[in-house]
Protein backbone atom coordinates (compact mmCIF):
# COMPACT_ATOMS: atom_id res chain seq x y z
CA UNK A 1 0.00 0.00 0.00
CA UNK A 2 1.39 3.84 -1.03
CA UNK A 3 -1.29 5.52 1.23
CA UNK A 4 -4.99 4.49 0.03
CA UNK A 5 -3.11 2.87 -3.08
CA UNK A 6 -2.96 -0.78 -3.66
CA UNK A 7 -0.30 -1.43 -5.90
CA UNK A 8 -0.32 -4.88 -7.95
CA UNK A 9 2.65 -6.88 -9.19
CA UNK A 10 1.71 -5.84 -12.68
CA UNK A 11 1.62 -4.97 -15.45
CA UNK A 12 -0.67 -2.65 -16.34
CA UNK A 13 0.48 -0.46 -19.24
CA UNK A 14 3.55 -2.19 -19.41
CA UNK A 15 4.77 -1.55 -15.75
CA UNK A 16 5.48 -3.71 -13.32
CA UNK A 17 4.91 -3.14 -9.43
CA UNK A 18 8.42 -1.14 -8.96
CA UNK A 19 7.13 1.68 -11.64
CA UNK A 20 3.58 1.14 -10.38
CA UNK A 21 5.08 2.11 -6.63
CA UNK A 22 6.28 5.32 -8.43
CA UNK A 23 3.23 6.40 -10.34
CA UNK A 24 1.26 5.51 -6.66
CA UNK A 25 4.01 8.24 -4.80
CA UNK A 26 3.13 10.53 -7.74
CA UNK A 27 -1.16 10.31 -7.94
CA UNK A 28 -0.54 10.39 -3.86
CA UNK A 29 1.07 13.65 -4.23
CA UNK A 30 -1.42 15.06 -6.53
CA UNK A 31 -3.93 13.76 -4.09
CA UNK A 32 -2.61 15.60 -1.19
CA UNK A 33 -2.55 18.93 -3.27
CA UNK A 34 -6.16 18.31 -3.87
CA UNK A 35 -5.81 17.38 -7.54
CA UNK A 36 -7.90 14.89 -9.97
CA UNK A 37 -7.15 12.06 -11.78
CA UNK A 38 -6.57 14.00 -14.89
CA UNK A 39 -3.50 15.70 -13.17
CA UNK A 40 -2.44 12.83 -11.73
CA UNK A 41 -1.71 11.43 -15.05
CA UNK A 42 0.22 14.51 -16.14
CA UNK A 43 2.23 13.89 -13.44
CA UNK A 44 2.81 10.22 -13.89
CA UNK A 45 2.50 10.83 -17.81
CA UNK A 46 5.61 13.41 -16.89
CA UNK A 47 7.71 10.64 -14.87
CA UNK A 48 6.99 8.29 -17.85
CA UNK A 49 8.61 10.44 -20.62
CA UNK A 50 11.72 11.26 -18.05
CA UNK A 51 12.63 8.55 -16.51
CA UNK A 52 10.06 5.38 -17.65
CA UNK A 53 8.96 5.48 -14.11
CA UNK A 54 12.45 4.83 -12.59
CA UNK A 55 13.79 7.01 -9.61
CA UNK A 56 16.99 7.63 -11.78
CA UNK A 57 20.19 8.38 -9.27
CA UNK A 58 22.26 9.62 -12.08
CA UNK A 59 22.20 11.98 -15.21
CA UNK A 60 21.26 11.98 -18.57
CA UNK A 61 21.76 13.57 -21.79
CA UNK A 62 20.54 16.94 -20.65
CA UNK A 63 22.76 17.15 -17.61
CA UNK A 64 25.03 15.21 -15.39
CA UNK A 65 22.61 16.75 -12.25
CA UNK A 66 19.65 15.37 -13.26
CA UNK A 67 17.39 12.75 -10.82
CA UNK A 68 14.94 11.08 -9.55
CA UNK A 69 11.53 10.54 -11.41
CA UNK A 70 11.00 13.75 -12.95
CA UNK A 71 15.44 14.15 -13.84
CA UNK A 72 14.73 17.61 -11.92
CA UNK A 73 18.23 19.34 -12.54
CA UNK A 74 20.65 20.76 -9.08
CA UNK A 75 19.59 24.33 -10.12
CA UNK A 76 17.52 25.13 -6.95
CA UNK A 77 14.24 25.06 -8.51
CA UNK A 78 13.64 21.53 -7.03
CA UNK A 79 15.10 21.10 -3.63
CA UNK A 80 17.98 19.39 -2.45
CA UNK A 81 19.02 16.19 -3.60
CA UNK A 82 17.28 13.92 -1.27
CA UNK A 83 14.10 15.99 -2.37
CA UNK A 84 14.82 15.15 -5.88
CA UNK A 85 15.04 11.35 -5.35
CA UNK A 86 12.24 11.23 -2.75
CA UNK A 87 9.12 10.29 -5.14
CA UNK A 88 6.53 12.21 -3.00
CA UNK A 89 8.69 15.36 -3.01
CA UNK A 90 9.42 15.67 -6.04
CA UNK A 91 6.19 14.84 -7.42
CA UNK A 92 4.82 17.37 -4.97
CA UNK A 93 7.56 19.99 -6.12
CA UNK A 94 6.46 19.27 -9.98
CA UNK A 95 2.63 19.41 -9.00
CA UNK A 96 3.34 22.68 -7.39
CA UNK A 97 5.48 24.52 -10.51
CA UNK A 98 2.44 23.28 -12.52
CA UNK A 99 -0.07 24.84 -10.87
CA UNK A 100 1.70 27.79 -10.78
CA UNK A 101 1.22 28.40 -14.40
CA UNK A 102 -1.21 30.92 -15.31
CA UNK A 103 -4.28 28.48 -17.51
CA UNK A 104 -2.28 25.44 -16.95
CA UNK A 105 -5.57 23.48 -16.69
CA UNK A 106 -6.43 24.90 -19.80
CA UNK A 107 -3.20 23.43 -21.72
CA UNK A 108 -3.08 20.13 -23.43
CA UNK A 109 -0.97 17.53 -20.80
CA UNK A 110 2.16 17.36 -22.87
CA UNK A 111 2.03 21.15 -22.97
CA UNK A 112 1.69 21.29 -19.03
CA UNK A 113 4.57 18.92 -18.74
CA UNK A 114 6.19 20.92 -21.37
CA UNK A 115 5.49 24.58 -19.33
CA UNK A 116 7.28 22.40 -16.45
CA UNK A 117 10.40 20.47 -17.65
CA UNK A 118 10.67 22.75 -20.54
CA UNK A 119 11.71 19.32 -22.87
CA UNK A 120 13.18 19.83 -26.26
CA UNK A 121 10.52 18.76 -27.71
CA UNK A 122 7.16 20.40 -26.89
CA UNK A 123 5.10 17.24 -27.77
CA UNK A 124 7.81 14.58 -25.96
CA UNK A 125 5.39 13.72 -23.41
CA UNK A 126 2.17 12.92 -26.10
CA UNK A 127 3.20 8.97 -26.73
CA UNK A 128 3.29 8.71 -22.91
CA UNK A 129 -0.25 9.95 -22.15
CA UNK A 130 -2.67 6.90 -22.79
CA UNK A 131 -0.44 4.62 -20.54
CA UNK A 132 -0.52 7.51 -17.57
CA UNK A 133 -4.14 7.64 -17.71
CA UNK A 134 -4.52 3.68 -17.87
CA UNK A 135 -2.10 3.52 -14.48
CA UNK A 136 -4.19 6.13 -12.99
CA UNK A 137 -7.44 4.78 -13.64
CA UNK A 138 -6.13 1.23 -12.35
CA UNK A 139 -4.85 2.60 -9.82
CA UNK A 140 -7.46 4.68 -8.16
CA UNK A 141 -9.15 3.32 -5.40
């Protein structure tokens, strides 16, 4: 159990119960911020495109700093390290730079995610949004 959440062995969407424990941290976060499914899966839909639902403890292509679920960089935006590998804060910490976006539940979800991680590519998150909404729905209880 991640709070209310029952998490299966899997898969649903393709994850198994490891990534499942991670989307459950994320839609928990959401949850305590008083947000909906529908931003829940943003969220996990995020964490998907990033990392494939793997709290990452080292780098990638866009810098050596980034981590965790979200690959939040060291810049102080998102908290110390610990806060960046910690599932619930740093799902809380990307919740809380969404909703500080003027209209952001007025933007598509790989636009949010975009107005958040500010990707490359605008519309990197779009193959990742069916499968987010699938975990969600599963996993609400």
């Amino acid at each position: 159990m991640i709070g209310a959440i029952t998490v299966p062995s899997g898969p649903i969407a393709g994850y198994c119960q490891p990534e499942l424990v991670n989307a459950a941290h994320i839609m928990n976060a959401a949850l305590n911020l008083g947000l909906g499914p529908h931003t829940q899966a943003i969220g996990v839909m995020t964490a998907i495109g990033e990392s494939g639902l793997v709290n990452l403890t080292y780098g990638d292509q866009a810098g050596v700093d980034s981590r965790g679920l979200f690959q939040q960089r060291d810049n102080g935006a998102w908290g110390t390290l610990s806060d960046r590998i910690n599932p619930f804060t740093a799902a809380t910490n990307f919740f809380a730079a969404l909703t500080a976006i003027p209209g952001w539940a007025d933007l598509a979800p790989t636009a949010a995610a975009h107005a958040v991680q500010v990707n490359a590519d605008p519309n990197h998150y779009t193959a990742f949004f069916a499968a987010a909404q699938t975990i969600v729905t599963s996993l609400t209880p």
